[in-house]
Structure formats: structure tokens, C-alpha cells
Protein backbone atom coordinates (compact mmCIF):
# COMPACT_ATOMS: atom_id res chain seq x y z
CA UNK A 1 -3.05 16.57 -6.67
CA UNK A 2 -0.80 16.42 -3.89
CA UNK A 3 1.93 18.92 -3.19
CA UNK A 4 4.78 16.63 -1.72
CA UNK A 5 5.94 19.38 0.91
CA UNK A 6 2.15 19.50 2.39
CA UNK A 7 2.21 19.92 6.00
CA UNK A 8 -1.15 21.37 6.36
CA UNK A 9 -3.07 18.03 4.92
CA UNK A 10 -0.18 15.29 5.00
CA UNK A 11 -0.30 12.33 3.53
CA UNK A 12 -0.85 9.13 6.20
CA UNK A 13 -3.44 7.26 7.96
CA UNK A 14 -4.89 10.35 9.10
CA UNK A 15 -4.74 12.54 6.30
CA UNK A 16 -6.67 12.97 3.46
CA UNK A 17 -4.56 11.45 0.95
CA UNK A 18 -4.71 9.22 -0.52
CA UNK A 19 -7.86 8.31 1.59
CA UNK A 20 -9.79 10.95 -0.41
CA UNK A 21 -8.74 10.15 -3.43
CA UNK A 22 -9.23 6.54 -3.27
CA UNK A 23 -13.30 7.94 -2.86
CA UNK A 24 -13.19 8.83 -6.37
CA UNK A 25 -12.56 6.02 -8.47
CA UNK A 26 -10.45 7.10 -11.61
CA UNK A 27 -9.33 10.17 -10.06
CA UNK A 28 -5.39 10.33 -10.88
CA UNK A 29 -3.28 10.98 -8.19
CA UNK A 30 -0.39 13.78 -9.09
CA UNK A 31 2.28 14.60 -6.63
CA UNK A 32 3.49 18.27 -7.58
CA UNK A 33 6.28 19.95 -5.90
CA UNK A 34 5.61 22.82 -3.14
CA UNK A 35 3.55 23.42 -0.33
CA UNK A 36 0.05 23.56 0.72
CA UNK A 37 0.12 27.46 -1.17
CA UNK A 38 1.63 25.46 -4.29
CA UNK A 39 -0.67 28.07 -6.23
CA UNK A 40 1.58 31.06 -5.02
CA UNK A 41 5.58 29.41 -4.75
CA UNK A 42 5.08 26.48 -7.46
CA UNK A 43 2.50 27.74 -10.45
CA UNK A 44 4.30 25.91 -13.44
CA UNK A 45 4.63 22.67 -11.93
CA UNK A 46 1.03 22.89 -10.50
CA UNK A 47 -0.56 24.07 -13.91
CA UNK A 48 1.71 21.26 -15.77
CA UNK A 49 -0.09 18.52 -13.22
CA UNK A 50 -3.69 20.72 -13.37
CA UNK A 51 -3.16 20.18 -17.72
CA UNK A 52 -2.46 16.71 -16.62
CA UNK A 53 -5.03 15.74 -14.63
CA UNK A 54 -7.47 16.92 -16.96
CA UNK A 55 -5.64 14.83 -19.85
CA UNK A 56 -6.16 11.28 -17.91
């Protein structure tokens, strides 16, 4: 998951995304809303992603 508003690991040449990601073939990708403390302003929309995730 990526939270779109991430300033702390932003996506780019440099960042991890989607450079990590790409390291684990079949992991989806899911942008969620928020920052890099998604966990603490955005719960719903990260535990709708984290439900997700674990769907695909």
C-alpha cells in the first residue's frame, strides 16, 4: 500500500515505490488516502485497502 500524501517514502526514482513492490511479484499495489501515519488520520480507508490486499 501506498498512502498518496507520503512525503516520508515518496513515490519516484528514488523512493521505494513502486521499486519495492515490483520485488515482489504479485504483490498488489493499493494507493490509500493519507499520510505516512495513514494508521492514525485515515484508518477506514487503510483497513478497506489492508481487507483488499489480502482479497487479491
Amino acid at each position: 500500500m501506498l498512502s498518496k500524501d507520503d512525503l516520508a517514502l515518496p513515490p519516484g526514482e528514488f523512493g521505494w515505490a513502486p521499486r519495492f513492490t515490483e520485488r515482489l511479484p504479485g504483490a498488489p499495489l493499493i494507493y490509500t488516502p493519507g499520510s505516512h501515519e495513514s494508521q492514525l488520520t485515515q484508518p477506514e480507508p487503510l483497513a478497506a485497502a489492508l481487507v483488499e490486499a489480502a482479497a487479491s
